[in-house]
Protein backbone atom coordinates (compact mmCIF):
# COMPACT_ATOMS: atom_id res chain seq x y z
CA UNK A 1 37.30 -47.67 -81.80
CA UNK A 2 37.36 -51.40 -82.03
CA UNK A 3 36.64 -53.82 -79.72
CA UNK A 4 39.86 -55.02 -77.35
CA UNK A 5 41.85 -56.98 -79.51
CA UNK A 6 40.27 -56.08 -82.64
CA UNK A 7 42.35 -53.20 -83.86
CA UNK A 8 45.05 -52.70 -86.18
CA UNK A 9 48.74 -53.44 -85.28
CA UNK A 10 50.87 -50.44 -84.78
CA UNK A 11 54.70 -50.43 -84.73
CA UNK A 12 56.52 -48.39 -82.12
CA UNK A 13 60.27 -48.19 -81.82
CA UNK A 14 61.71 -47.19 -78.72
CA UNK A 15 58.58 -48.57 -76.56
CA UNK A 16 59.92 -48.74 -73.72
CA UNK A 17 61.26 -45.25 -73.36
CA UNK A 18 60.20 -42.39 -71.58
CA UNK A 19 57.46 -41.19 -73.68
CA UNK A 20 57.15 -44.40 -75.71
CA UNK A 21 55.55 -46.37 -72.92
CA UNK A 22 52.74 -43.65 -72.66
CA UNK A 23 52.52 -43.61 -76.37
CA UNK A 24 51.93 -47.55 -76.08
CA UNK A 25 49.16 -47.17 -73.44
CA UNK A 26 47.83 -44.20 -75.73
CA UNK A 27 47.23 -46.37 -78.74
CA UNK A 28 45.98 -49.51 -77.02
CA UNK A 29 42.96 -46.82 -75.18
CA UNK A 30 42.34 -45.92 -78.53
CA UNK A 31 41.92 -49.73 -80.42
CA UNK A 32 45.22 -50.21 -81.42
CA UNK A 33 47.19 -53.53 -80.68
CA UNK A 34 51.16 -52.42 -80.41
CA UNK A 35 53.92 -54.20 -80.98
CA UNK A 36 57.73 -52.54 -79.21
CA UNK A 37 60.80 -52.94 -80.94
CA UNK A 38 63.32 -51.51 -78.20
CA UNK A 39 66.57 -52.89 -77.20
CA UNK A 40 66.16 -51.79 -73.46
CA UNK A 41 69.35 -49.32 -73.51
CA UNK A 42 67.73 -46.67 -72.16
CA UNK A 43 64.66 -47.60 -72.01
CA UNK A 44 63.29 -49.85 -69.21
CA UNK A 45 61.70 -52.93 -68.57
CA UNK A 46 59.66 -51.58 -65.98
CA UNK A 47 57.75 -49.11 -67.89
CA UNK A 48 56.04 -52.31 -69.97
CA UNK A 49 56.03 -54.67 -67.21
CA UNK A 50 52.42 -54.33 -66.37
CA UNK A 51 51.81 -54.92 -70.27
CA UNK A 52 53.17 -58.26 -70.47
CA UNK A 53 51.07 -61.07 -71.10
CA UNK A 54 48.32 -58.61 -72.37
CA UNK A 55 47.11 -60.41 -76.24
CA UNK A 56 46.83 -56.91 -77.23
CA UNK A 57 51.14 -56.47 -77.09
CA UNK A 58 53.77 -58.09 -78.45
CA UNK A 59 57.28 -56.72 -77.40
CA UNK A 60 60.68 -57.68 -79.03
CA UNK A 61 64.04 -56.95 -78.22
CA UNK A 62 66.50 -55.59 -80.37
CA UNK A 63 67.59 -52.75 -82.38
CA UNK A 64 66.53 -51.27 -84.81
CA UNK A 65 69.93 -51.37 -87.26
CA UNK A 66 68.72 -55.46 -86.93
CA UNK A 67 66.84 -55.66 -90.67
CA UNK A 68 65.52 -59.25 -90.18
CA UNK A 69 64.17 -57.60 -86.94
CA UNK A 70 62.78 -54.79 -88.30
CA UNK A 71 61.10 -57.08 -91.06
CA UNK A 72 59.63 -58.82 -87.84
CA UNK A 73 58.50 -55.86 -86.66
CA UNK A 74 56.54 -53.84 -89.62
CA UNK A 75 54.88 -57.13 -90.85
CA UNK A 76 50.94 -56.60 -90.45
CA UNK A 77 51.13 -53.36 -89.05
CA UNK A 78 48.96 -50.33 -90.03
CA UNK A 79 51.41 -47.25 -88.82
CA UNK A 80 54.82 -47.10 -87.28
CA UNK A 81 55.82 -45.18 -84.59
CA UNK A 82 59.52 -44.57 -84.70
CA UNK A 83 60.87 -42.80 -81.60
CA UNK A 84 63.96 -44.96 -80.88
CA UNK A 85 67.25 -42.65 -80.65
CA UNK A 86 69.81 -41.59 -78.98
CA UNK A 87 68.26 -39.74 -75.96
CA UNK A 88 71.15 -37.58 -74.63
CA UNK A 89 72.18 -34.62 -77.28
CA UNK A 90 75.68 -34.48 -75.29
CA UNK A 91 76.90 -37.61 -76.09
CA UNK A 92 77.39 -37.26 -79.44
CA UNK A 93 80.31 -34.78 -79.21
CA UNK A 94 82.08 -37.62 -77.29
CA UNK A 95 81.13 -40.74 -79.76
CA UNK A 96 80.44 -38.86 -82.56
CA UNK A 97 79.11 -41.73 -85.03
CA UNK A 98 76.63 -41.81 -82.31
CA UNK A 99 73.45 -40.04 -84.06
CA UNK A 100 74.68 -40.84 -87.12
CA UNK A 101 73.90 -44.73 -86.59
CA UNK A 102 71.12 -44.47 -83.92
CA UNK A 103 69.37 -41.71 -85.75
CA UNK A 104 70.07 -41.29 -89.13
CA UNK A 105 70.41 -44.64 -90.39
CA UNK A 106 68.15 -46.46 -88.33
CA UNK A 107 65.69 -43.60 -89.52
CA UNK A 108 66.81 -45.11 -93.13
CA UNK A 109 66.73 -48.64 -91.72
CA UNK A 110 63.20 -48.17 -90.57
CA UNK A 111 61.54 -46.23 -93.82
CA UNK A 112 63.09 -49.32 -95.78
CA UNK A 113 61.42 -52.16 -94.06
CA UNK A 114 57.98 -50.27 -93.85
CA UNK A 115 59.01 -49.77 -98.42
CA UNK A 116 59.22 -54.13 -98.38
CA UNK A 117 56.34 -54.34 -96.08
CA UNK A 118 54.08 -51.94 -97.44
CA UNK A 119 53.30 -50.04 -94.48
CA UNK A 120 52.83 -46.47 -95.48
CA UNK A 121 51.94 -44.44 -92.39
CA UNK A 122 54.91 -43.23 -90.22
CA UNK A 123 55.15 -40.87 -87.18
CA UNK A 124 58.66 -39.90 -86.73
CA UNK A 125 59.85 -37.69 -83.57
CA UNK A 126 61.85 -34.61 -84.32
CA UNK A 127 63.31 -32.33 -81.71
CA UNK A 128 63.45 -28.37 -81.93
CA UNK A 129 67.32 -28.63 -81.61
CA UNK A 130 67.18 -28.77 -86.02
CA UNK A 131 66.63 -25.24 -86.16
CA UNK A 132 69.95 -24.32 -84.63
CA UNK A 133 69.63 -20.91 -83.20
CA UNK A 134 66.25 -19.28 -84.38
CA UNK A 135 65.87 -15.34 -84.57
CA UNK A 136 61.88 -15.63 -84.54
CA UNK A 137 60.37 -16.46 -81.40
CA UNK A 138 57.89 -18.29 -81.18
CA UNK A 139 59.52 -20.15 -84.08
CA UNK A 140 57.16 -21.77 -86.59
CA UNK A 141 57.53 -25.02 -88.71
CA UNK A 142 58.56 -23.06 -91.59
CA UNK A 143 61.11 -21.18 -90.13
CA UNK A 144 64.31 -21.61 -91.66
CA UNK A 145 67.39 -22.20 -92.84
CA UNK A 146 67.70 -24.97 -90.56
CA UNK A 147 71.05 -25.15 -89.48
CA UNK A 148 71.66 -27.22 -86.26
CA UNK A 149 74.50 -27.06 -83.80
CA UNK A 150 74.62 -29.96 -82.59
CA UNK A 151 75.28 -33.93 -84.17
CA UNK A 152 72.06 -34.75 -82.83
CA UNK A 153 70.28 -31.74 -84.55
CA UNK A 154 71.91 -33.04 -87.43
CA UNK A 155 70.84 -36.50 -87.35
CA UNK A 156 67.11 -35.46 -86.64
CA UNK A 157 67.46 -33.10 -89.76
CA UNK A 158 68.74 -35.64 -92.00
CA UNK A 159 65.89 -38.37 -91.04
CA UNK A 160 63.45 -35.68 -91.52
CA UNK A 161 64.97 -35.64 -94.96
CA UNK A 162 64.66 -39.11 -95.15
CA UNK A 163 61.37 -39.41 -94.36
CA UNK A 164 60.04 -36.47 -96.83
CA UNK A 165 61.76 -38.37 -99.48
CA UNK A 166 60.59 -41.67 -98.81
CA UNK A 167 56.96 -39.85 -98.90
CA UNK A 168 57.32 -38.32 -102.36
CA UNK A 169 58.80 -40.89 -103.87
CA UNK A 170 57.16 -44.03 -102.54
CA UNK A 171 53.53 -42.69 -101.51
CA UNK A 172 54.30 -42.55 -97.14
CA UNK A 173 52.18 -40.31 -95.13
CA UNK A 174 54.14 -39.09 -92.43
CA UNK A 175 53.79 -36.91 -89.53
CA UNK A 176 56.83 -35.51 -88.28
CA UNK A 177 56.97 -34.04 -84.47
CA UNK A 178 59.68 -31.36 -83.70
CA UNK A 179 59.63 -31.51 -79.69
CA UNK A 180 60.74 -28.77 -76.91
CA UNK A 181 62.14 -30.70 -73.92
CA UNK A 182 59.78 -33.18 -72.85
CA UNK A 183 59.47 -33.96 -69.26
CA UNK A 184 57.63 -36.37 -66.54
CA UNK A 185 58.00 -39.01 -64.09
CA UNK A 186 60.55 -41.57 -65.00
CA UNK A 187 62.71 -39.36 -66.40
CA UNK A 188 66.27 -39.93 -66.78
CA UNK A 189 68.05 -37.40 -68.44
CA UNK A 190 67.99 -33.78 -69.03
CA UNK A 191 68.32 -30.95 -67.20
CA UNK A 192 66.21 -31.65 -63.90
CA UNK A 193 67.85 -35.51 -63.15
CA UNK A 194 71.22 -34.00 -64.06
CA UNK A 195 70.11 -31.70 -61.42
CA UNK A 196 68.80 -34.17 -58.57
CA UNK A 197 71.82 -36.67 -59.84
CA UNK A 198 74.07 -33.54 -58.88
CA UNK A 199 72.65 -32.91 -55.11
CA UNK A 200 72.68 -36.44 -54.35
CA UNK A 201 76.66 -36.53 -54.88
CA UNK A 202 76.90 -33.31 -53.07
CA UNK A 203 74.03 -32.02 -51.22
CA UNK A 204 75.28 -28.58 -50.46
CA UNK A 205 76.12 -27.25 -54.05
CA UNK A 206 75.00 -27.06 -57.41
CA UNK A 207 77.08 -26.84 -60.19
CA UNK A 208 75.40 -25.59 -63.20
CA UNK A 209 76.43 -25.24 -67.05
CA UNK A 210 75.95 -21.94 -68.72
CA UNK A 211 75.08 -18.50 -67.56
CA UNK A 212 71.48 -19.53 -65.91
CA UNK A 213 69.88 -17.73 -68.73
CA UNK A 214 69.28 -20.12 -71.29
CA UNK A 215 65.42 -20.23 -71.52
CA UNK A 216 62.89 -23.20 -72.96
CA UNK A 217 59.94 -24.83 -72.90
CA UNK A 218 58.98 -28.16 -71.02
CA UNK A 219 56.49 -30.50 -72.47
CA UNK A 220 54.68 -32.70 -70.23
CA UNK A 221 55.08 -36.29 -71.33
CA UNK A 222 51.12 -37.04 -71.52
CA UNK A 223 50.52 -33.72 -73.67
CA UNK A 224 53.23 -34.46 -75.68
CA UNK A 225 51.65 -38.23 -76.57
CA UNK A 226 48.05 -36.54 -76.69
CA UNK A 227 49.48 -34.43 -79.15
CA UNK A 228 50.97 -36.74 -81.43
CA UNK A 229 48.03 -39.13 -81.65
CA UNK A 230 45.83 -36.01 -82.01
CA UNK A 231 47.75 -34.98 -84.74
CA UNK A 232 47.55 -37.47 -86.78
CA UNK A 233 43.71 -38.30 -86.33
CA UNK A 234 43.74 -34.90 -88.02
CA UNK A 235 46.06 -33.94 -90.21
CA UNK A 236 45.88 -35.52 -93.66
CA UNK A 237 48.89 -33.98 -95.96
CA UNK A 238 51.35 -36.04 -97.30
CA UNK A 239 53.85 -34.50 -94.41
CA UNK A 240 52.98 -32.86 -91.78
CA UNK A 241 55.39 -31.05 -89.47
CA UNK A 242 54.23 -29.86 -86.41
CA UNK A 243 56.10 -28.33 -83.14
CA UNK A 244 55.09 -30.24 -80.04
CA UNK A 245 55.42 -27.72 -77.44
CA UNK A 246 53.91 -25.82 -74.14
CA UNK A 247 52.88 -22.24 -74.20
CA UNK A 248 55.66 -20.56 -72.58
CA UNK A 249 59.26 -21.50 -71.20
CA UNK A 250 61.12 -21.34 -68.03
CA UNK A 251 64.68 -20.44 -67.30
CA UNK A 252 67.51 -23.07 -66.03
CA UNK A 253 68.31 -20.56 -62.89
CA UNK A 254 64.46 -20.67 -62.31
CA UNK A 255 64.67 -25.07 -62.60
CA UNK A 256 67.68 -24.74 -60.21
CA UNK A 257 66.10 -22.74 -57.59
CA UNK A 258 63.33 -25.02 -57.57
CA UNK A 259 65.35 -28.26 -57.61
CA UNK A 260 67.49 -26.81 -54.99
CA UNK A 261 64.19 -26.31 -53.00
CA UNK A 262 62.50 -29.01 -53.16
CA UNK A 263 65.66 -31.27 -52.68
CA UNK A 264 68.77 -29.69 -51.16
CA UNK A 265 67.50 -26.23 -49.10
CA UNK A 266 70.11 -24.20 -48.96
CA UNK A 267 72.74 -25.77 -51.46
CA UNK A 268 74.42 -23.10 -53.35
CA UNK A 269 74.34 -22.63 -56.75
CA UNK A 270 77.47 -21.98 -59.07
CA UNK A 271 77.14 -21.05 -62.71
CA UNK A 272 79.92 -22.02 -64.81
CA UNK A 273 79.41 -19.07 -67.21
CA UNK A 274 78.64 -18.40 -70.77
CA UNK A 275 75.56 -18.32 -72.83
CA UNK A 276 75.50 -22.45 -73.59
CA UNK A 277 75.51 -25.02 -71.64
CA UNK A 278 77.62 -27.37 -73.37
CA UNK A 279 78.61 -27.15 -77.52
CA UNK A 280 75.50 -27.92 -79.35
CA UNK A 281 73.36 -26.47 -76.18
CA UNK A 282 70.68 -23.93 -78.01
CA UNK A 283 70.29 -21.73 -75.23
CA UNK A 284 66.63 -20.00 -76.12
CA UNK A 285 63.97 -21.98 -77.68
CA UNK A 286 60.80 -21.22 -77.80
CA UNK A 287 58.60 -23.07 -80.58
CA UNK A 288 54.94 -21.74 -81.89
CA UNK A 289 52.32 -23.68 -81.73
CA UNK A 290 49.90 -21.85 -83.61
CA UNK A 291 49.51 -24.54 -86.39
CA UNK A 292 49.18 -27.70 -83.48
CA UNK A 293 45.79 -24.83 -82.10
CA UNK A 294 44.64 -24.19 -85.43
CA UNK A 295 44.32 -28.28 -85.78
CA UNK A 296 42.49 -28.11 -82.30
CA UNK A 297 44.76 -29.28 -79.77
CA UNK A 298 46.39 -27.01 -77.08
CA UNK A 299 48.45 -28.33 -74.09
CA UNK A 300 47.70 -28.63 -70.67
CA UNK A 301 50.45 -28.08 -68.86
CA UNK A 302 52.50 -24.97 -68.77
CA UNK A 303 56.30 -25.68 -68.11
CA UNK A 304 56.77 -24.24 -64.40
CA UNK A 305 54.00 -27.42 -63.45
CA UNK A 306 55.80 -30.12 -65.69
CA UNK A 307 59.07 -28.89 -63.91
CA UNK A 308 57.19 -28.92 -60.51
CA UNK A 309 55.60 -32.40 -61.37
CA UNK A 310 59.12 -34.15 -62.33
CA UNK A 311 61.33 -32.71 -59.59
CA UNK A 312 58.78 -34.27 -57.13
CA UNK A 313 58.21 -37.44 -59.13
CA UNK A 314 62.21 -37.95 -59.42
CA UNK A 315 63.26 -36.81 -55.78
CA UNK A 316 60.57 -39.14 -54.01
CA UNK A 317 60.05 -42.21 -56.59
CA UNK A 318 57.51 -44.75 -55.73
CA UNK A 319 55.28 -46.69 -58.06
CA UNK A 320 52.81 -44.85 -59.60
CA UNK A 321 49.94 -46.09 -62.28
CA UNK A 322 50.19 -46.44 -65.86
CA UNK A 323 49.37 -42.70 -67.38
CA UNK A 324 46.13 -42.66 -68.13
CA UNK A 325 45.26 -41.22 -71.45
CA UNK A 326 43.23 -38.20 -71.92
CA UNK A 327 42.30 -38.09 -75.33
């Protein structure tokens, strides 16, 4: 590692989000000097706050269709990071040029800027959702086809396209990360703050999409950065796919019991019926992560904790320290 201040510059889009802003602290306990590109729309200024004025972090505001920005942002960097997306899978069924722009083409948008600025290493996060609905479980990388059901799966297909392509035919390394649901404090989305947001409005019932059987696996936001860095300390191909997941998965009746329980005793709970959730919902995943042990790494957490840990850290939020990285 090099001494504070010494290291290389590293690029990460979508900083200030939910698992950027422990991917920031990640790098910068590991040498790295980062500089966020994030245009604050869902993610906060709060998760960065305790960052600024530190000579090891630069942080602009924007987004990441903005090429003169983007220009800004890749010059003298090492590796980019490129998380920034559209965070909530649902929306795109009501604005559905949604993914295509946040995700697709700022994917494209990105890839291009590194090509002019000769940066060659990129990181790009995935999400299980591109391989639709699986009939192997655990799934592997190389599962397929990949067909996904939702615009969002789409989008995350199509960059991973993009990304393969720009590899191959401009010399990129790239390490692409297909994630289960990833979960912590500071959340805000998916299934356990729609939860919470629901008992807050009504305190004495629980309204939830789908059958209650639809069954996944939560990733704890600090394995899921451990993972990623990990990864690509240690995998050298040209592209290297890898499914960031825990060990086992948990059931949305089971997450509703124990948001129910920890925040509204007694509240009943009403299923609306059906297998999904919502159009696009995938209602099993469950991703192998055979190829992430044979590289060495294995997660923590299994997803009953990380479900435990961010229904506590959302019902009853106070200020809490940066994470502090593991690796």
């Amino acid at each position: 590692m090099s001494e504070e201040g010494e290291g290389p510059w590293a690029l990460v889009t979508g900083g200030a989000g939910g698992i950027g802003h422990v991917l920031v602290r990640g790098l910068l306990h590991r040498g790295w000097k980062v500089r966020v590109l994030d245009n604050f729309s869902s993610g906060t200024r709060g998760n960065l706050q305790d960052l600024v004025g530190d000579r090891r972090v630069e942080i602009l505001e924007g987004d990441v269709l903005d090429a003169s920005l983007l220009r800004r942002g890749v010059e003298g960097t090492q590796f980019v990071w490129h998380l920034s997306a559209n965070p909530d899978v649902r929306r795109g069924k009501e604005i559905t040029q949604l993914d295509l722009e946040q995700g697709t083409v700022a994917t494209q948008r990105v890839l291009e800027a590194m090509r002019h600025g000769s940066v060659r290493n990129i990181a790009f996060s995935s999400s299980s959702v591109v391989y639709g609905l699986p009939t192997v479980f655990p799934t592997p990388e190389d599962y397929g086809p990949l067909l996904p059901e939702s615009l969002y799966g789409a989008s995350k297909l199509a960059s991973e396209g993009l990304v393969s392509a720009f590899v191959h035919t401009f010399g990129f390394r790239a390490w692409v990360f297909r994630f289960a649901n990833v979960c912590g404090p500071g959340a805000t989305h998916g299934v356990i703050y729609d939860f919470l947001e629901k008992l807050r409005r009504d305190p004495l019932r629980l309204e939830v999409l789908g059958d209650g059987a639809q069954r996944k696996g939560y990733l704890h936001v600090e394995d899921c950065v451990e993972a990623m860095i990990y990864v690509t300390e240690h995998a050298k191909e040209p592209v290297n796919v890898f499914n960031l997941a825990p060990e086992d998965t948990i059931s949305v009746a089971e997450i509703a019991q124990r948001v129910v329980a920890a925040a509204a005793p007694g509240a009943r709970i009403d299923y609306t019926g059906g297998t999904k959730g919502w159009a696009g919902d995938v209602p099993r995943q469950h991703l192998s992560i055979e190829r992430l042990r044979r590289l060495g790494f294995t997660p923590r957490y299994r997803s009953a904790e990380v479900v435990e840990e961010t229904i506590r850290a959302l019902r009853d939020p106070a200020p809490r320290p940066p994470p502090v990285p593991h690796g």
